[in-house]
C-alpha atoms as a PDB file:
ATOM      1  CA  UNK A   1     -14.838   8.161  62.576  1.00  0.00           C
ATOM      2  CA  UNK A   2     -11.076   8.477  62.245  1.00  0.00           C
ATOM      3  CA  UNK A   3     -10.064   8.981  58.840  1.00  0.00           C
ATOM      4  CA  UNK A   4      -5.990   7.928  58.090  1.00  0.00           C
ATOM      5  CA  UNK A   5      -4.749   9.841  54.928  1.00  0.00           C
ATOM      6  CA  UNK A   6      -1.420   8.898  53.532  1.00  0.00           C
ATOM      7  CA  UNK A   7       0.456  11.758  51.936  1.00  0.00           C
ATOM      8  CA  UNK A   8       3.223  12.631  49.954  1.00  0.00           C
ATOM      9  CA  UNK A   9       3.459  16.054  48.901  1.00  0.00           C
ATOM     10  CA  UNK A  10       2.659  15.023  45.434  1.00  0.00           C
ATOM     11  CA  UNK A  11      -0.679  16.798  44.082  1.00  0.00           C
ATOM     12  CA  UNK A  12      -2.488  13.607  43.931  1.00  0.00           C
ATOM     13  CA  UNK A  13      -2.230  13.211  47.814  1.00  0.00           C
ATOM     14  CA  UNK A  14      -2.892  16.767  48.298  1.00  0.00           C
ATOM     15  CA  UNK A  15      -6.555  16.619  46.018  1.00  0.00           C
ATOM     16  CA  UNK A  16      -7.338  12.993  48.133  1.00  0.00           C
ATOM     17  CA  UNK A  17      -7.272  15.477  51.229  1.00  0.00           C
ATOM     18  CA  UNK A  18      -9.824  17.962  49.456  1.00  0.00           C
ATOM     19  CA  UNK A  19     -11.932  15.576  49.119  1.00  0.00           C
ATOM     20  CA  UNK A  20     -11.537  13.882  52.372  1.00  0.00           C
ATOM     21  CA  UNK A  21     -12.643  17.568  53.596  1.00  0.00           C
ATOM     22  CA  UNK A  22     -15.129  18.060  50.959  1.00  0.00           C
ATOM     23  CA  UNK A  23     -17.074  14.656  51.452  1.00  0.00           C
ATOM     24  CA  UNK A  24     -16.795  13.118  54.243  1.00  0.00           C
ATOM     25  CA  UNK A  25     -17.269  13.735  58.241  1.00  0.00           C
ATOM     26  CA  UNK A  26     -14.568  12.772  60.786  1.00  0.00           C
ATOM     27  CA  UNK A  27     -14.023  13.059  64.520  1.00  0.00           C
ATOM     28  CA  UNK A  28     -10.060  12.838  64.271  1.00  0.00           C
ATOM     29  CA  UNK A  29      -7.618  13.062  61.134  1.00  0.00           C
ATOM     30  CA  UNK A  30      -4.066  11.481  61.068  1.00  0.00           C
ATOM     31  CA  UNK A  31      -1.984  12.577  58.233  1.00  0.00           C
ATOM     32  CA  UNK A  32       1.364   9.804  57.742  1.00  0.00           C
ATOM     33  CA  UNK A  33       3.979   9.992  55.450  1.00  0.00           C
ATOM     34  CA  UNK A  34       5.753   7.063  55.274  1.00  0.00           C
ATOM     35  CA  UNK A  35       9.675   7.489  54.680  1.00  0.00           C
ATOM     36  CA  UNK A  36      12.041   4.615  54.212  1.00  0.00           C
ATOM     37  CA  UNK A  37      15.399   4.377  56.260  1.00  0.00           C
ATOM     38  CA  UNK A  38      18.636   4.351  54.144  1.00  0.00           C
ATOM     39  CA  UNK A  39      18.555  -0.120  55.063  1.00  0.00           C
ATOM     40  CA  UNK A  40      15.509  -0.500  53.370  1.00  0.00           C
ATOM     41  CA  UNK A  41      16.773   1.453  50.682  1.00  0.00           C
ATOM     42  CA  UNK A  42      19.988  -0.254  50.517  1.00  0.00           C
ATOM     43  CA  UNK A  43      17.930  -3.995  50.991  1.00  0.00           C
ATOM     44  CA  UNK A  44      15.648  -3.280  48.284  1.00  0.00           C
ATOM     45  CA  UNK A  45      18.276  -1.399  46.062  1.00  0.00           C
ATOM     46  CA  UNK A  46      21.379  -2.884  46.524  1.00  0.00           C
ATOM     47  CA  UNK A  47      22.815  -1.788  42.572  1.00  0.00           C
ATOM     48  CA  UNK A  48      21.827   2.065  43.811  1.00  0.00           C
ATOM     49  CA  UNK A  49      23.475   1.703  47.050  1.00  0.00           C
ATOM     50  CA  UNK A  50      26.902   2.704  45.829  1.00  0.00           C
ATOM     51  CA  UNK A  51      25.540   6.579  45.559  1.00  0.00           C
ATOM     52  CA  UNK A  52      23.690   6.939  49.017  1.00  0.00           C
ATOM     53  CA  UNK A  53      25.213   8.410  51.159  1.00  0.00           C
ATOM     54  CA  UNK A  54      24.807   7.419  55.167  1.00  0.00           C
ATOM     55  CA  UNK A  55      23.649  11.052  56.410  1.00  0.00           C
ATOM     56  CA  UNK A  56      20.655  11.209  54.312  1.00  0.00           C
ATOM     57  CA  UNK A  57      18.779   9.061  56.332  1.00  0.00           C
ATOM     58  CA  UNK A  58      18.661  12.355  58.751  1.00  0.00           C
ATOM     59  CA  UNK A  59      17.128  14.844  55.449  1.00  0.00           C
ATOM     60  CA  UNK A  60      15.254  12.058  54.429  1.00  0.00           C
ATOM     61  CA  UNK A  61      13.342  11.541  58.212  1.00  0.00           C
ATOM     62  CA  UNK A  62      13.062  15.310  58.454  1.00  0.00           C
ATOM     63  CA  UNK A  63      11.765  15.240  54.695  1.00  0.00           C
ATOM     64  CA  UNK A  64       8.841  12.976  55.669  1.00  0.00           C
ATOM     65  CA  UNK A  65       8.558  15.178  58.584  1.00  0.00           C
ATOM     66  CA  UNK A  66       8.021  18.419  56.912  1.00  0.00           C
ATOM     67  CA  UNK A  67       5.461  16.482  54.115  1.00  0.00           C
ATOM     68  CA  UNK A  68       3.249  15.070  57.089  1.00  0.00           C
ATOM     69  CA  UNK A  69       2.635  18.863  58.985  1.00  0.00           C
ATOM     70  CA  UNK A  70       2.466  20.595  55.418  1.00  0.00           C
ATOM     71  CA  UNK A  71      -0.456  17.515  54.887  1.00  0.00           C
ATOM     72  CA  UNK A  72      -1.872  18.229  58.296  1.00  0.00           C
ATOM     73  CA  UNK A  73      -1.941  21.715  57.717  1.00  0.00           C
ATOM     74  CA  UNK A  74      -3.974  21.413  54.472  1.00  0.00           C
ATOM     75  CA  UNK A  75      -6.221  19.230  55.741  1.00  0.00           C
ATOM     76  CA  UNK A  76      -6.832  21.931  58.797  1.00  0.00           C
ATOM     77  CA  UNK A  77      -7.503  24.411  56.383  1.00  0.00           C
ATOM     78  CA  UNK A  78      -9.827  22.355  54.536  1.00  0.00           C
ATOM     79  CA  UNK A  79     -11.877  21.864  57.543  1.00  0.00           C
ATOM     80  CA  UNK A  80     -10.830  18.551  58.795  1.00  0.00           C
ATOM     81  CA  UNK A  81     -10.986  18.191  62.579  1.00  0.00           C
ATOM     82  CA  UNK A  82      -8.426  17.519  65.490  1.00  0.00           C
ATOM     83  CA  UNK A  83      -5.921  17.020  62.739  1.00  0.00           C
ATOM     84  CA  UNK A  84      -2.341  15.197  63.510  1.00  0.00           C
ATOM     85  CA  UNK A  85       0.387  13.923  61.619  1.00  0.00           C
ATOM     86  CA  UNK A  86       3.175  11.221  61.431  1.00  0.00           C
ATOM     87  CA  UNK A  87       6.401  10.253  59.966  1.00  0.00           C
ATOM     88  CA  UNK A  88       6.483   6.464  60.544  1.00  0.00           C
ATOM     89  CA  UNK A  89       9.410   5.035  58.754  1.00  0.00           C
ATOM     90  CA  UNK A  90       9.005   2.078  56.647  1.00  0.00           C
ATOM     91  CA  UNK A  91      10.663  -1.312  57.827  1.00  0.00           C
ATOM     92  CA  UNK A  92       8.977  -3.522  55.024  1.00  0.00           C
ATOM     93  CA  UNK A  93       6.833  -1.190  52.360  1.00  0.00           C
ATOM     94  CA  UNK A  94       5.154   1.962  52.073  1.00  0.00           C
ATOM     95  CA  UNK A  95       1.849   0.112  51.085  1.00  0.00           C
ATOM     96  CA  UNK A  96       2.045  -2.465  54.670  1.00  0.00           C
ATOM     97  CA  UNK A  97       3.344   0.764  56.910  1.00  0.00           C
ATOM     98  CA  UNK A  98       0.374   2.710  55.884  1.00  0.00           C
ATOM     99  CA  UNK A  99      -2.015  -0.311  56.537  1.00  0.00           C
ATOM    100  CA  UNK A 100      -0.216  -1.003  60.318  1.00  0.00           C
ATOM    101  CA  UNK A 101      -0.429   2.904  61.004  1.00  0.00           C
ATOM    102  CA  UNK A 102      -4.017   2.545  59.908  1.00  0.00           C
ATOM    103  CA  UNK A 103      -4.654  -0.697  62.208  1.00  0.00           C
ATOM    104  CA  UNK A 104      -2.862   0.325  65.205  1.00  0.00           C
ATOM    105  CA  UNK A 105      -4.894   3.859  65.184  1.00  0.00           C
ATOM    106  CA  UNK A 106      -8.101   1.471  64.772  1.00  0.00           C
ATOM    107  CA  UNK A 107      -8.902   4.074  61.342  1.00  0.00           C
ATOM    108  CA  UNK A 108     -12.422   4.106  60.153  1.00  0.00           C
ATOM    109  CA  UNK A 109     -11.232   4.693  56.513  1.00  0.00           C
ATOM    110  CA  UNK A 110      -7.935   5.198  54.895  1.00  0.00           C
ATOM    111  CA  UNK A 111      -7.655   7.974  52.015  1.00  0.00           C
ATOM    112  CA  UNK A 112      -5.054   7.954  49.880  1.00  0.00           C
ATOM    113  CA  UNK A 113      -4.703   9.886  46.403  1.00  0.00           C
ATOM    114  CA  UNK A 114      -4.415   7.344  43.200  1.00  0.00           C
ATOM    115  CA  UNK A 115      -0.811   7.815  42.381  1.00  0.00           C
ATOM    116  CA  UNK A 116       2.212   9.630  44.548  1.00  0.00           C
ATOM    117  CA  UNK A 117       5.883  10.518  43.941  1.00  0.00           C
ATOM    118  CA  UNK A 118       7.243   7.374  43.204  1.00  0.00           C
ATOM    119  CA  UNK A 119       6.513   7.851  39.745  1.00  0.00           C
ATOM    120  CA  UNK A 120       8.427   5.135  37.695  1.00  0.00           C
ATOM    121  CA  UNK A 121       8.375   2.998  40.440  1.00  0.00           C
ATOM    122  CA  UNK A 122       5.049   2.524  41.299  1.00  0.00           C
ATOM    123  CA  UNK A 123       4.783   1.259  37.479  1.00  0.00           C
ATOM    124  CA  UNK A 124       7.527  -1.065  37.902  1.00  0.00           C
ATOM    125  CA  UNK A 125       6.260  -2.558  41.533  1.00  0.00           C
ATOM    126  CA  UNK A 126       2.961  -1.778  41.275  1.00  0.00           C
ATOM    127  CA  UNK A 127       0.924   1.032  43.186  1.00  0.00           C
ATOM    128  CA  UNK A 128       0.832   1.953  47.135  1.00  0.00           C
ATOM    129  CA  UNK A 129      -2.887   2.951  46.546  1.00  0.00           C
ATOM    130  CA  UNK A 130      -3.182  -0.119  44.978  1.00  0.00           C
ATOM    131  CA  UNK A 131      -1.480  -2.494  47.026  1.00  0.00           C
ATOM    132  CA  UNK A 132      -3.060  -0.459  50.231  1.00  0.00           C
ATOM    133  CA  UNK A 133      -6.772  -1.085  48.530  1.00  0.00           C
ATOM    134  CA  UNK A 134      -6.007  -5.165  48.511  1.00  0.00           C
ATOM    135  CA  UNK A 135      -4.363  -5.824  51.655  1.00  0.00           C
ATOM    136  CA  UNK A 136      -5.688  -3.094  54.233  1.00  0.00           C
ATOM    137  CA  UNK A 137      -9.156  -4.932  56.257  1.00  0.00           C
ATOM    138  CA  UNK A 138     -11.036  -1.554  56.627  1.00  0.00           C
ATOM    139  CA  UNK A 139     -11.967   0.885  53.956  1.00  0.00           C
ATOM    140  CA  UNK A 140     -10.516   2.673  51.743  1.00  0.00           C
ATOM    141  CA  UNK A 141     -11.015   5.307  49.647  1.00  0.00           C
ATOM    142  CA  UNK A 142      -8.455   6.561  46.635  1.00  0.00           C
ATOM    143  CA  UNK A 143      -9.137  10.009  45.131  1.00  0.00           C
ATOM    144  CA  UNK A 144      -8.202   9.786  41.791  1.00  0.00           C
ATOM    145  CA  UNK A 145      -5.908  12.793  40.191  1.00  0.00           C
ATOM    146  CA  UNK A 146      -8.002  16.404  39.914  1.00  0.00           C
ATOM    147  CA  UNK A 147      -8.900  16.819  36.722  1.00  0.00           C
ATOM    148  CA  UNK A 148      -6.766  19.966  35.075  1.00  0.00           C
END
């Protein structure tokens, strides 16, 4: 079984890879964070546009770069074998990259924690998890937040 888990760096992502570890049994693990390049931004935010800034397409790639090893890395601590990662940059939304990642990889399962670091956003648009739940054809599993 390959298990795909989509993180964030948000705590919610980081307890859906505990559990991942804790619960189930895999063969291979890809971690992806999903990052979106400064034209999707600008296409889906055109009244914010006016304060991004070109070059931060570059901090934001290496951004989603440094989330997906830190994810890998917990998920090798936790146990989880032959563990890689990904940055895949989104074209359309975070929810349909993480699906394609998940299909092209042929994943078993996709984990993904209940809510990430969009915060507002996911209210407004609706959630990744939840979006990811209705339109990916394999399973899926969303860890709700750990419990304080």
């Amino acid at each position: 079984m390959t298990i795909l888990i989509a993180y964030d760096g948000s705590a919610d992502a980081q307890a859906a890879i505990e559990f991942a570890a804790k619960h189930l049994t895999a063969e291979s693990t890809l971690v992806v964070t999903v990052w979106e390049p400064l034209l999707v931004q600008l296409r889906r935010h055109p009244i914010a546009a006016a304060g991004i800034i070109a070059d931060q397409a570059d901090e934001w790639r290496e951004l989603a770069e440094q989330h997906a090893r830190e994810g890998a890395e917990l998920a090798k601590a936790a146990g989880l074998p032959e563990v890689s990662h990904r940055a895949v940059a989104d074209n359309d939304s975070i929810w349909r990259t993480i699906v394609d990642v998940a299909d092209e990889v042929d994943a078993s399962l996709i984990v993904t924690g209940s809510r990430g670091l969009a915060g507002v956003r996911s209210v407004l648009l609706g959630s990744v998890s939840n979006h990811v739940l209705h339109h990916a054809h394999r399973p899926t599993l969303i860890v709700p937040p750990a419990k304080d």
